[in-house]
Protein backbone atom coordinates (compact mmCIF):
# COMPACT_ATOMS: atom_id res chain seq x y z
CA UNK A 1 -25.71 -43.03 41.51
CA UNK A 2 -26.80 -44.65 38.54
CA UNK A 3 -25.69 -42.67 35.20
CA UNK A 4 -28.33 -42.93 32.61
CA UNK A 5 -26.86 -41.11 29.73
CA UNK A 6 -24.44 -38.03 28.90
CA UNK A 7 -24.67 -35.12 26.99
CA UNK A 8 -21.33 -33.40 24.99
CA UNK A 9 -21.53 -29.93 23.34
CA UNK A 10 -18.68 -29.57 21.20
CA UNK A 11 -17.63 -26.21 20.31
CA UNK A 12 -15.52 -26.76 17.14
CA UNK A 13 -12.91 -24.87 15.31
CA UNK A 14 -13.57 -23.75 11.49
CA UNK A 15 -10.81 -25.10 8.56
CA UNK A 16 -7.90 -23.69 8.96
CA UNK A 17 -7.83 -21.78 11.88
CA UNK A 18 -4.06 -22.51 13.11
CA UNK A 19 -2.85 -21.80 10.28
CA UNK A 20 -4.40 -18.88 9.17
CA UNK A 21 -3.23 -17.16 12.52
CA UNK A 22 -0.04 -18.56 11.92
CA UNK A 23 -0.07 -16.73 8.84
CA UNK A 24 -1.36 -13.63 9.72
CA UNK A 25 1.62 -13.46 12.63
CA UNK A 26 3.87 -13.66 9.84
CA UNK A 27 2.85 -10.31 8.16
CA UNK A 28 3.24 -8.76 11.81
CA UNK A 29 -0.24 -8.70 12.65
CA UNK A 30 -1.47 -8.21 16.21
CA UNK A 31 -4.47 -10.71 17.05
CA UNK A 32 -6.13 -10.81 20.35
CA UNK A 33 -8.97 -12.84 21.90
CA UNK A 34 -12.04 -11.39 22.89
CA UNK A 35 -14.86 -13.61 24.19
CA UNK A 36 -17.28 -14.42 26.49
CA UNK A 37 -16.18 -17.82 27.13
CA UNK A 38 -15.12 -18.98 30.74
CA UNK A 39 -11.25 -18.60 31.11
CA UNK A 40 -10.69 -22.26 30.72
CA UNK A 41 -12.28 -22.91 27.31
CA UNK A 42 -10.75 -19.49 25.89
CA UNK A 43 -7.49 -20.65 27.33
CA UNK A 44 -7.93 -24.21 25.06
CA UNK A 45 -9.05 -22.28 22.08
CA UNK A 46 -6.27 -19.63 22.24
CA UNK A 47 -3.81 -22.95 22.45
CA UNK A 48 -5.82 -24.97 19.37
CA UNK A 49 -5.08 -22.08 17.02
CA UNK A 50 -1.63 -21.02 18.25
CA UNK A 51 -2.81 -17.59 19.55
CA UNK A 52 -1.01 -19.52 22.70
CA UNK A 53 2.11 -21.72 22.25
CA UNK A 54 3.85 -24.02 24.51
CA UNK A 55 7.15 -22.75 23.57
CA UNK A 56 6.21 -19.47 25.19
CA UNK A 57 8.60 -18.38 28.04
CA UNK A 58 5.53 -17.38 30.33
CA UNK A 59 1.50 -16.95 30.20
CA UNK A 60 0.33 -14.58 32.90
CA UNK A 61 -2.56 -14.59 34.04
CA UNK A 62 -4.21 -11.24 35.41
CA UNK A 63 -7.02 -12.23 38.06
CA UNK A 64 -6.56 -8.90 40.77
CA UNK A 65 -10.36 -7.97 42.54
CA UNK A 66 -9.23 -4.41 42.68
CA UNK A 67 -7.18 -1.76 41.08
CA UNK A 68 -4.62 -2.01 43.43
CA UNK A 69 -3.44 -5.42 42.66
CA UNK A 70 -4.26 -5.18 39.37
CA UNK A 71 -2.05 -2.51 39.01
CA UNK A 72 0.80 -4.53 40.81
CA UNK A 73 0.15 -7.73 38.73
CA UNK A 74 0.72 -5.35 35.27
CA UNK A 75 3.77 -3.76 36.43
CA UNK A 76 5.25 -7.01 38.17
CA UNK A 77 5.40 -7.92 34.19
CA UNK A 78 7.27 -5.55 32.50
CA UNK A 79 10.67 -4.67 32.57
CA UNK A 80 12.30 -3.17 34.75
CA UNK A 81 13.50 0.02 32.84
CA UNK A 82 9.70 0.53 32.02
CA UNK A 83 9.31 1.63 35.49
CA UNK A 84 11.76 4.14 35.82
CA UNK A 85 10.26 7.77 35.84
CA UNK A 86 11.94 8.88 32.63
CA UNK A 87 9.53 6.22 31.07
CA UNK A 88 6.98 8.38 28.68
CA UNK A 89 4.27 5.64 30.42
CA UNK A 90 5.00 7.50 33.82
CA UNK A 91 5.54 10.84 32.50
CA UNK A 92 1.82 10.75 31.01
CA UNK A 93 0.35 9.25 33.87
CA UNK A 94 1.97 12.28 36.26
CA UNK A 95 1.67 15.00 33.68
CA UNK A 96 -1.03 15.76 31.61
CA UNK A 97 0.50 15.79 27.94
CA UNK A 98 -0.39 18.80 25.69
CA UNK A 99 -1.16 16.82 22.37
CA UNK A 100 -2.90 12.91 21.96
CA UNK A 101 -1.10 10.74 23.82
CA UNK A 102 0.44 7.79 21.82
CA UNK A 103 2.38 4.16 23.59
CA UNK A 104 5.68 4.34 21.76
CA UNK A 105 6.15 1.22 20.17
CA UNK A 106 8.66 -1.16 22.42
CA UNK A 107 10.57 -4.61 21.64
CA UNK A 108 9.19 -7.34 24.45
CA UNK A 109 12.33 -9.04 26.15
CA UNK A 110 10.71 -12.56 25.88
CA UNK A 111 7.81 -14.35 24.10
CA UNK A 112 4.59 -14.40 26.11
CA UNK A 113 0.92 -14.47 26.81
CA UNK A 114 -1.35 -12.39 28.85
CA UNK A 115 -4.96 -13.28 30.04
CA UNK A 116 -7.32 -11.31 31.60
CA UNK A 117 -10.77 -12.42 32.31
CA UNK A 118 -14.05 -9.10 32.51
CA UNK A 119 -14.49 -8.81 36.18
CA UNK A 120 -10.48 -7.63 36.49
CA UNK A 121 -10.95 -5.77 33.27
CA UNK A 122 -13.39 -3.58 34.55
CA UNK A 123 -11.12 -2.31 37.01
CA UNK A 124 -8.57 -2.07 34.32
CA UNK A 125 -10.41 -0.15 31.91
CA UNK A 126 -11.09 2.48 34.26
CA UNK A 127 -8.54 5.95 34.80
CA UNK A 128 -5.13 5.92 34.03
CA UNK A 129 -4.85 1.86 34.40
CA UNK A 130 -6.46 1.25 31.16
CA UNK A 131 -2.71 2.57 29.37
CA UNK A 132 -0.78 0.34 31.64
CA UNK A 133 -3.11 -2.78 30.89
CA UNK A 134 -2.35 -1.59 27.56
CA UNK A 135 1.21 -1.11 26.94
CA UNK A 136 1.62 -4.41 28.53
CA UNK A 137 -0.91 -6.18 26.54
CA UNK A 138 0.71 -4.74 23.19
CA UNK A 139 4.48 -6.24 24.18
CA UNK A 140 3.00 -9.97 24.43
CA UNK A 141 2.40 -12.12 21.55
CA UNK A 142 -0.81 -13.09 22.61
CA UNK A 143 -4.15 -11.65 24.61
CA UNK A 144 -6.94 -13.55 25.80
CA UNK A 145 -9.52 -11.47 27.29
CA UNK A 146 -12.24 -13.71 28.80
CA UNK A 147 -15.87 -13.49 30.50
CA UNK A 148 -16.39 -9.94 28.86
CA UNK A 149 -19.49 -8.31 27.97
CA UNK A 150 -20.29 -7.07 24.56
CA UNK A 151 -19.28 -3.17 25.68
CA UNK A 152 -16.55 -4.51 27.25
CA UNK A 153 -15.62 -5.44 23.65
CA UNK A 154 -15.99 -2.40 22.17
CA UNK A 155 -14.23 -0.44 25.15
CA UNK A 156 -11.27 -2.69 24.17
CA UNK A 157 -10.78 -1.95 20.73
CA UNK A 158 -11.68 1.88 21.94
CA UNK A 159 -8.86 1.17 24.21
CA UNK A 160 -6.60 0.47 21.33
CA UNK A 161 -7.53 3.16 18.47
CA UNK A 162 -7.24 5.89 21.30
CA UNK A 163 -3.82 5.37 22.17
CA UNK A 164 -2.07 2.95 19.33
CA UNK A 165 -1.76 4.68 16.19
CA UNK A 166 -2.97 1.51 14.34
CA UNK A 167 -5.86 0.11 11.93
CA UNK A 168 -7.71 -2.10 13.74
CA UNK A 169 -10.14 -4.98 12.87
CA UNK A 170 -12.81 -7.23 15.04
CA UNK A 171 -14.05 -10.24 13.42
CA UNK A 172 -17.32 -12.08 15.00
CA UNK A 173 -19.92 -14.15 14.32
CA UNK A 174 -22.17 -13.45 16.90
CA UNK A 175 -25.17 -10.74 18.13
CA UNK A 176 -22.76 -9.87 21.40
CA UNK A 177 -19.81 -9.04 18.84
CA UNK A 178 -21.82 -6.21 17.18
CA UNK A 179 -21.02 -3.51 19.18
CA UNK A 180 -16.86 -4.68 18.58
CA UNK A 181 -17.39 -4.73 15.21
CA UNK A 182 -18.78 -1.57 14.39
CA UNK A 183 -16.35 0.01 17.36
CA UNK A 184 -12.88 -1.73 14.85
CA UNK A 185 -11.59 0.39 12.19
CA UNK A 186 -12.90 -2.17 9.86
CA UNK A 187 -15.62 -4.82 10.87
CA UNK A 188 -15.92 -8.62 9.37
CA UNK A 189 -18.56 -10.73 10.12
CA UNK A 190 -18.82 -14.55 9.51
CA UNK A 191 -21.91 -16.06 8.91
CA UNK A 192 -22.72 -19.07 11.32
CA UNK A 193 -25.23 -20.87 13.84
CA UNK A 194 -25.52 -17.75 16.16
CA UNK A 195 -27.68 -15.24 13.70
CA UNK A 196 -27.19 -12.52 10.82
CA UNK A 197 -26.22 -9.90 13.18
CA UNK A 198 -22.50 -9.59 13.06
CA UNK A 199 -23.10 -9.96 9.25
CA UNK A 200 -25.11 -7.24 8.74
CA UNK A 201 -23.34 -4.61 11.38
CA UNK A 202 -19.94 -5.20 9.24
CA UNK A 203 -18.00 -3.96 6.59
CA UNK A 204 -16.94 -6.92 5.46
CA UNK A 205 -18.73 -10.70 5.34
CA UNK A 206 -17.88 -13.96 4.44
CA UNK A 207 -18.25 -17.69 5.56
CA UNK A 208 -15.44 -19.10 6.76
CA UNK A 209 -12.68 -17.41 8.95
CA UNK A 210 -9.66 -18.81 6.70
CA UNK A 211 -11.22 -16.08 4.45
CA UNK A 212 -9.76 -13.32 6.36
CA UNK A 213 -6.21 -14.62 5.14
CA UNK A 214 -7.33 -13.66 1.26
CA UNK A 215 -8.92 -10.28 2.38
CA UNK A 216 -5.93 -8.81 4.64
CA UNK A 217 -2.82 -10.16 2.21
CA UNK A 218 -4.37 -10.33 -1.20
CA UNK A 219 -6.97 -7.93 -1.77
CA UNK A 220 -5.93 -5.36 1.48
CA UNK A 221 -2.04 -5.21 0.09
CA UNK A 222 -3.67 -4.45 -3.65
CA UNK A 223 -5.56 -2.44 -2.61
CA UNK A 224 -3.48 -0.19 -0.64
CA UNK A 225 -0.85 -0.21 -3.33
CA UNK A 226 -3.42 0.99 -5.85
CA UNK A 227 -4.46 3.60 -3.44
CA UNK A 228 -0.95 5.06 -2.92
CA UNK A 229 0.17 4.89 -6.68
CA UNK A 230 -3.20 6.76 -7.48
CA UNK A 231 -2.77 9.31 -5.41
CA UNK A 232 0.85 9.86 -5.90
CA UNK A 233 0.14 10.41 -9.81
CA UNK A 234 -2.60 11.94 -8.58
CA UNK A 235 -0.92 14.93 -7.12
CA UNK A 236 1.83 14.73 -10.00
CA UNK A 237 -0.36 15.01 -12.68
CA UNK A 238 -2.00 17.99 -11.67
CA UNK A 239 1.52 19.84 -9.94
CA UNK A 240 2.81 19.24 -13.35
CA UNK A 241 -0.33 20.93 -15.04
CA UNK A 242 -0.45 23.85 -12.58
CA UNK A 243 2.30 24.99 -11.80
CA UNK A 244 3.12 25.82 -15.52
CA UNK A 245 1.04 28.86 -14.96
CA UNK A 246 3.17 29.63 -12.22
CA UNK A 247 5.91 30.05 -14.67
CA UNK A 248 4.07 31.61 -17.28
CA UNK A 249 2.56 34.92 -14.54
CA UNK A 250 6.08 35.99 -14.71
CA UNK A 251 6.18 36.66 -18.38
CA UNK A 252 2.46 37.61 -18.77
CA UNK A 253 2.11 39.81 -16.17
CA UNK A 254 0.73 38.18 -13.91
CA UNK A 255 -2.93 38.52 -15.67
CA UNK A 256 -5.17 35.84 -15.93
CA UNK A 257 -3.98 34.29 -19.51
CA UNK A 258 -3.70 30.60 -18.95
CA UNK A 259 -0.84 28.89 -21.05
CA UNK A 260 -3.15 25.66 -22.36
CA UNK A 261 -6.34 26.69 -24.28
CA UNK A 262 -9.72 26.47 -22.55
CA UNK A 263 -10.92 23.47 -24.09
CA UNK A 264 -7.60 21.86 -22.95
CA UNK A 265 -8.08 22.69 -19.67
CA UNK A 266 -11.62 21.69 -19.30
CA UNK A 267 -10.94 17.92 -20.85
CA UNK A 268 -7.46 17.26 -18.73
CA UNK A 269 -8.87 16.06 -15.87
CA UNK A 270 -12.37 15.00 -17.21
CA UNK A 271 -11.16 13.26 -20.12
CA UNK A 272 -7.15 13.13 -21.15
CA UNK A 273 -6.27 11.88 -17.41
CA UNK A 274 -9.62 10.57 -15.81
CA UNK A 275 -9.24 7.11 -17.71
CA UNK A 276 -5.20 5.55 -17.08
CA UNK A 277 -5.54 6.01 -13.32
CA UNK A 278 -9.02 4.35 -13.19
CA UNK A 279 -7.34 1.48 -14.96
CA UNK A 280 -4.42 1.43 -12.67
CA UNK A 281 -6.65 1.57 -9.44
CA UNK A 282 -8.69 -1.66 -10.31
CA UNK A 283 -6.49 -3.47 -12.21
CA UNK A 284 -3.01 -2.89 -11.06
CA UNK A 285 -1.16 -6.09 -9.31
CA UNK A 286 2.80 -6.18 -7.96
CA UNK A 287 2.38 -9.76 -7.46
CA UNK A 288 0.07 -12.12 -8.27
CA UNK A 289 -2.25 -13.72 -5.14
CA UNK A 290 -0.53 -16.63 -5.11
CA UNK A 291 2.99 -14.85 -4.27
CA UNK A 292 1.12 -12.57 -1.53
CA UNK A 293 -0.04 -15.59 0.23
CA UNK A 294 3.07 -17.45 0.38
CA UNK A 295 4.71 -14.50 1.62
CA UNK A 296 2.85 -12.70 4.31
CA UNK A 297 5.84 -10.30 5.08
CA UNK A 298 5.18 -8.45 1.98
CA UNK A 299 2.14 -7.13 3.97
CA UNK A 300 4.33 -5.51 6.01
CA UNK A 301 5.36 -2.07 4.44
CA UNK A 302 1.26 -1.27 4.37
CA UNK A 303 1.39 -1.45 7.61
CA UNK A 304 4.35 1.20 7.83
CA UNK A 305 2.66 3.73 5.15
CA UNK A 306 6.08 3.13 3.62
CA UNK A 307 4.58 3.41 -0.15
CA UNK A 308 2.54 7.45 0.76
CA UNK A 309 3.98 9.53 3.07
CA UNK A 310 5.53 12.71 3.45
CA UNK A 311 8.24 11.94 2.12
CA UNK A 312 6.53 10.33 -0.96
CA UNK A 313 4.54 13.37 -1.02
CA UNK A 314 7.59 15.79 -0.99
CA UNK A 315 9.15 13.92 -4.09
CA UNK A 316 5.84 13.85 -6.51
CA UNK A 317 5.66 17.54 -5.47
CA UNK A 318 9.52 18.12 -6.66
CA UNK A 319 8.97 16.09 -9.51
CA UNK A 320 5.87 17.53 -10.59
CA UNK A 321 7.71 21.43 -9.80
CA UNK A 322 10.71 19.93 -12.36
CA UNK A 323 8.37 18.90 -14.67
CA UNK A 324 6.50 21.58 -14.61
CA UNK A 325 9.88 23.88 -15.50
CA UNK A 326 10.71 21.85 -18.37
CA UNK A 327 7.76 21.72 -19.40
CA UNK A 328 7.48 25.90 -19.82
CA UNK A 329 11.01 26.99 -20.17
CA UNK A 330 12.63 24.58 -22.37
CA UNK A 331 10.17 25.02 -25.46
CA UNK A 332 9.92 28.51 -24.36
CA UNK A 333 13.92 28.60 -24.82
CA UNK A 334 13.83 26.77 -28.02
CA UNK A 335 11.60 28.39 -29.94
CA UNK A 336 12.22 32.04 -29.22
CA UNK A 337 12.96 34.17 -32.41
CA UNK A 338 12.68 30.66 -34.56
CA UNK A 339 11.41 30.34 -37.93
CA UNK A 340 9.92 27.43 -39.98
CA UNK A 341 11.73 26.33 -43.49
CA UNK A 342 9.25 28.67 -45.50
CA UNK A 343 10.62 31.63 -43.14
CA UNK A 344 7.32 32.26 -41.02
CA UNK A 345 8.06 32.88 -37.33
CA UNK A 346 7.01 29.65 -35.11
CA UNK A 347 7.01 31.43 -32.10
CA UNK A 348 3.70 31.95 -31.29
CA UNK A 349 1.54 32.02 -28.56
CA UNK A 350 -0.70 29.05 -29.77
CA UNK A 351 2.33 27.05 -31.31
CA UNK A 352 3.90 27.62 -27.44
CA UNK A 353 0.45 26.12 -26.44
CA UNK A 354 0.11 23.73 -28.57
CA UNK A 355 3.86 22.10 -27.56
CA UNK A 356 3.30 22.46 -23.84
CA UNK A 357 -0.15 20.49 -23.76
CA UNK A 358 0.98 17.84 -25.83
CA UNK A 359 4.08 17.26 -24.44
CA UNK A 360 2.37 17.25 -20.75
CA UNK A 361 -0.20 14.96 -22.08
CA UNK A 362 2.43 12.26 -23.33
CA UNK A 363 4.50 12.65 -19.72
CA UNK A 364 1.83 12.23 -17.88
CA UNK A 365 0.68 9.53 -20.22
CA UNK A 366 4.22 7.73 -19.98
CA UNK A 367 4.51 8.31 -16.13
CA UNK A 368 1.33 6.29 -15.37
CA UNK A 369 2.53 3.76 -17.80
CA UNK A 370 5.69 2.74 -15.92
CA UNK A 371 3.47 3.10 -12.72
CA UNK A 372 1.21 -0.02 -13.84
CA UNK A 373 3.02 -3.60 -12.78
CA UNK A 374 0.10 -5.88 -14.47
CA UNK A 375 -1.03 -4.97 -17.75
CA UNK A 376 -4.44 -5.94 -19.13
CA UNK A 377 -6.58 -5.31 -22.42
CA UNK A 378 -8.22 -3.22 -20.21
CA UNK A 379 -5.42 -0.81 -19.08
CA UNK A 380 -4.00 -0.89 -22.87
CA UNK A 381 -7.31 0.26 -24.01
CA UNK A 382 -7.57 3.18 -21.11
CA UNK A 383 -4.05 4.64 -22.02
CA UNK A 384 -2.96 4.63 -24.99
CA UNK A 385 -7.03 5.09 -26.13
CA UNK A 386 -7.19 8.30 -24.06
CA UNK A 387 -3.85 9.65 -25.97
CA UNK A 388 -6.02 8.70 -28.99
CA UNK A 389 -8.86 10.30 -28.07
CA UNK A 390 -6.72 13.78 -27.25
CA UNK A 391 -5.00 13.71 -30.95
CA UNK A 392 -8.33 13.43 -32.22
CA UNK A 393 -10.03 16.11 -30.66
CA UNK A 394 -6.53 17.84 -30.81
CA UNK A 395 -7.23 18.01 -34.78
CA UNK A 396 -10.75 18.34 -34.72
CA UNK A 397 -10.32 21.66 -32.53
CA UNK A 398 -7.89 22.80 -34.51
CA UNK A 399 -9.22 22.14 -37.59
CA UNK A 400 -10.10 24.66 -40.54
CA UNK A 401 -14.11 23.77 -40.59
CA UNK A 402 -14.61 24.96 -36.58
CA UNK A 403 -12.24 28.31 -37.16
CA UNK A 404 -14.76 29.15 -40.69
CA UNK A 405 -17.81 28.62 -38.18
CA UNK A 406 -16.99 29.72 -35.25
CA UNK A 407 -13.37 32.41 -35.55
CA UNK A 408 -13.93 33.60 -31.86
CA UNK A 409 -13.73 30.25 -30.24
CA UNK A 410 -11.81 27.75 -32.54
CA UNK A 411 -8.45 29.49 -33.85
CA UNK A 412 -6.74 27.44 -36.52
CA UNK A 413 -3.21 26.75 -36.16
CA UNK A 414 -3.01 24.51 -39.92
CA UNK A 415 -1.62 21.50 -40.77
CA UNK A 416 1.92 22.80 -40.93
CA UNK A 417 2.39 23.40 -37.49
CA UNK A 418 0.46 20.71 -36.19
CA UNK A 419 2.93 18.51 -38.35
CA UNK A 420 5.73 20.41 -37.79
CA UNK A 421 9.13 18.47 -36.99
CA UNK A 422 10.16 20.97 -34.59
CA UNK A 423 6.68 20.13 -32.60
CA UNK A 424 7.13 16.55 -32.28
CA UNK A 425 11.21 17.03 -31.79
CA UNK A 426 10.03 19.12 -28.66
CA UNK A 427 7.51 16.83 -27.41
CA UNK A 428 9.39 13.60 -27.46
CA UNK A 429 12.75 15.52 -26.02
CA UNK A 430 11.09 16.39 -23.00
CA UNK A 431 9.20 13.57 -22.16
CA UNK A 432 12.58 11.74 -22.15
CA UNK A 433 13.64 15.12 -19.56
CA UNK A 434 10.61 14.76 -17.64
CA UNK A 435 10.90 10.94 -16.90
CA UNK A 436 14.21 11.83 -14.91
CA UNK A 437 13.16 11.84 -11.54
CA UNK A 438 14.98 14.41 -9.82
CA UNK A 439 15.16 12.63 -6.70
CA UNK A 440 16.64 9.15 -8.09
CA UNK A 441 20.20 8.25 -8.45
CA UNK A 442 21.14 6.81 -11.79
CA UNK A 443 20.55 3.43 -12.47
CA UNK A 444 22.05 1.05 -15.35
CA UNK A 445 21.09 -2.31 -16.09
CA UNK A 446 23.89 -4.79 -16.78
CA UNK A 447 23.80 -7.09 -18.56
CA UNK A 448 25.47 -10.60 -17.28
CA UNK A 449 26.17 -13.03 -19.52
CA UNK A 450 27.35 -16.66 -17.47
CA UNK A 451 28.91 -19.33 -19.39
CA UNK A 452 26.26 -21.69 -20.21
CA UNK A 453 28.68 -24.82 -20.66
CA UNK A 454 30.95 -26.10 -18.21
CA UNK A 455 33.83 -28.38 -18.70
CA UNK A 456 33.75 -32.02 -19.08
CA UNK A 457 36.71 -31.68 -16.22
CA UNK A 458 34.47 -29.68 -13.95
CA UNK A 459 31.87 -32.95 -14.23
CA UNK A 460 34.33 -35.49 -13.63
CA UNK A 461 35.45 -33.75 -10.33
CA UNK A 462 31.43 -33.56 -9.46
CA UNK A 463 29.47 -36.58 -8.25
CA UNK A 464 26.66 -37.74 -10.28
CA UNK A 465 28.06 -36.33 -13.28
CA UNK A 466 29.69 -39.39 -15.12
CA UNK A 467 26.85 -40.88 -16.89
CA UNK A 468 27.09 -37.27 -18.29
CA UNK A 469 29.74 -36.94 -19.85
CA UNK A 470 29.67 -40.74 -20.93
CA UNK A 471 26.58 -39.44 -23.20
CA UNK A 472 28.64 -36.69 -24.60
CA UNK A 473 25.69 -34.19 -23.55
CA UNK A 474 26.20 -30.50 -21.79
CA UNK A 475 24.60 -28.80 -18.92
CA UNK A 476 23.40 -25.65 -19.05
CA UNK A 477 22.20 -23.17 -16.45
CA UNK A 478 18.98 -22.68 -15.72
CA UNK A 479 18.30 -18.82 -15.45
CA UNK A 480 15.66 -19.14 -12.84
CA UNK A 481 14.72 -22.18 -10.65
CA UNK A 482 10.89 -23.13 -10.81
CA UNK A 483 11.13 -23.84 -6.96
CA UNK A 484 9.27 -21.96 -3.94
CA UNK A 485 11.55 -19.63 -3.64
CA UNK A 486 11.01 -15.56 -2.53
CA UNK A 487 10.44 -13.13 -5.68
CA UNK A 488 13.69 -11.60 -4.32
CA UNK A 489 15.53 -15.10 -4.59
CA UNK A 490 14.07 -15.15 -8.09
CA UNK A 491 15.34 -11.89 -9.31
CA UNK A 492 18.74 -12.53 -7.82
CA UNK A 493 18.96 -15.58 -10.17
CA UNK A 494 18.16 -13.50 -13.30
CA UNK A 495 21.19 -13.06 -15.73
CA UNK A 496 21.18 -8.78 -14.97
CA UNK A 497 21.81 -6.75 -11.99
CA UNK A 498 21.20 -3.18 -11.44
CA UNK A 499 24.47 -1.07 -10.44
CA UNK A 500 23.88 2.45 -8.29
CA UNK A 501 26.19 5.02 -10.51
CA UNK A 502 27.42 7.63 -8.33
């Protein structure tokens, strides 16, 4: 046989692969393999990007022609306390459970790799097999799933948002990794040699896969921080403004007389409020991108809804109830049966209104501003200009032109109580009340001051130090170390520390 020529087809990896997985494992991210490759090129791609390592303690290999032996090869891999019949696995497959079924979450006793190529996965996928391929894909590091179809795909991640209670996302490039994408949670398509498709089925496109890095721990993290501080003020802002009617039925009544004034009401939301926590949710940062990239296990609280929960819920619902109370009872308490200097009574209804929506719209005001981690122009200009904008309109409503023009609608308080010390007295004493989270233990800041010379003895007993003290210079501490270092290594090396006060 005489060889005339040869032909190669190279299928290569994009930039950065490797180490984008590598840094995607670090913020305890699940990734999986899903292609229509043979097994052994999806075995030599899954080991060029570190899906599969050599340092693994075992890859199995799942290759049964029925269910039988499929179902033998999955359980001849897990533990053996996974197959006892207390096991919620066994109790689900022998009972039929009342409410959605969910795999608890379990610790693998090892470090390995499953693969599985389509013809076994169709048996797999079918009855109550498809939970035990499953739980034992989910307690291996990594899953290549080879020689599937494009439903086969989708029935995967199906597989996965039915009985994980996760977020997931399928990333493709190709017109066979449609139907995954639009089957994910969220769907990402990369532009490439195989077609538009996947690009224009997804949520989310770009060119390269190293992009995915930037979209999950940079822009994901901010954006489900901004998410959860919006909608904790959210619901703070507006228990606070509520439930001071609340109060107020039990002295009124219980008629329909609101405690703000109409026009009050109408602009909170639409105008006082609207502005801050539009600010906060596109502009608001805890770290910068560069920090969220070097550390990937900041991603990691997102992906325990540690920052809005229940429980998160429960405390902007106390604090918005305690806030609420001082808002109504302590002005309420002061002012009862009080009198100005020129011996007029100041406890009216509309000087009562007048302190309560002012002093909720600086709280409020003040709240959001402690909320917001990176301050631009931008955010200056939507807080402190919508406080602005409510004094203005404060005066203008109350002023004596509207009352002369229109008495029923605009009732004029005068200058004198709008300017009145014991207005602003009230106002700024409870936002200072109202900032005390009733849920937080005390906190003080102390202040550590360190020596910032040491002794010329202290040199001569340290090596490298005698051309020092031959000069006649000093060292002094550096307060923090410009090295790549953690932002909690940083803040430990900060002259302060914050002591719990029982």
């Amino acid at each position: 046989l005489k060889l005339l020529g040869a032909t190669a087809i190279e299928d290569k990896l994009q930039d950065k692969v490797p180490e984008t997985i590598i840094t995607l494992r670090k913020a305890t991210t699940k990734i999986w393999i899903l292609t229509g490759d043979k097994q052994e090129t999806a075995v030599n791609i899954a080991y060029s990007c570190n899906i599969l390592e050599d340092e693994m303690d075992g890859v199995f290999t799942v290759k049964g022609k029925d269910s039988e032996t499929i179902r033998q090869e999955l359980r001849g891999k897990m533990k053996p306390e996974s197959l006892l019949e207390s096991d919620p696995i066994n109790i689900y497959l022998t009972e039929k459970p009342k409410m959605p079924f969910r795999i608890p979450e379990e610790e693998p006793n090892g470090n390995y790799g499953l693969i599985i190529n389509g013809y076994s996965l169709a048996y797999a996928l079918e009855g109550n097999l498809e939970v035990e391929l499953l739980r034992t894909a989910c307690m291996c590091k990594g899953v290549i799933c080879c020689r599937m179809t494009p439903l086969q795909k989708a029935q995967v991640v199906q597989l996965v948002k039915r009985y994980k209670k996760v977020v997931t996302l399928a990333i493709g490039d190709g017109a066979n990794d449609v139907s995954m994408i639009k089957a994910a949670h969220i769907g990402v398509g990369i532009s490439g040699q195989e077609g538009m498709q996947a690009m224009l089925n997804s949520d989310f496109a770009f060119s390269q896969f190293h992009y995915l890095q930037r979209l999950l721990l940079v822009h994901g993290r901010w954006s489900y921080n901004r998410m959860c501080k919006f909608l904790s003020y959210f619901f703070y802002k507006n228990f606070a403004f509520t439930l001071v009617h609340f109060w107020y039925a039990f002295f009124n009544g219980f008629s329909a007389q609101t405690v703000y004034d109409t026009w009050f009401i109408t602009c909170y939301n639409l105008i006082y409020t609207s502005l801050p926590v539009l600010g906060m949710s596109l502009f608001d940062q805890d770290v910068n991108e560069t920090w969220s990239q070097r550390f990937p296990e900041l991603y990691e609280p997102g992906q325990h809804n540690l920052y809005f929960n229940k429980k998160e819920f429960m405390k902007c619902l106390v604090h918005g109830i305690y806030s609420s109370f001082v808002l109504f009872f302590v002005p309420m308490g002061t002012i009862y049966d009080s009198e100005r200097n020129d011996g007029r009574d100041l406890s009216d209804f509309q000087s009562f209104s007048l302190i309560v929506q002012t002093t909720l719209i600086w709280v409020v005001t003040v709240q959001i501003a402690l909320k917001i981690t990176y301050w631009t122009m931008i955010s200056h200009f939507f807080i402190w200009g919508s406080l602005g904008v409510y004094f203005c309109i404060l005066f203008f409503l109350y002023s004596d032109g509207l009352c002369v023009l229109f008495p029923s609608i605009f009732h004029f308080l005068g200058k004198m109580k709008t300017l009145s010390p014991m207005l602003w007295i009230q106002v700024f004493g409870r936002i200072r009340h109202c900032m005390k989270h009733p849920l937080s233990p005390p906190v003080r800041v102390r202040m550590k001051h360190p020596s910032s010379r040491r002794s010329a003895y202290a040199f001569s007993h340290k090596q490298g130090f005698g051309a020092l003290i031959v000069s006649g210079k000093t060292e002094k501490f550096k307060i923090a170390k410009k090295s790549k270092e953690s932002p909690s290594q940083s803040l430990l090396s900060l002259p302060w520390s914050l002591v719990r006060v029982d």
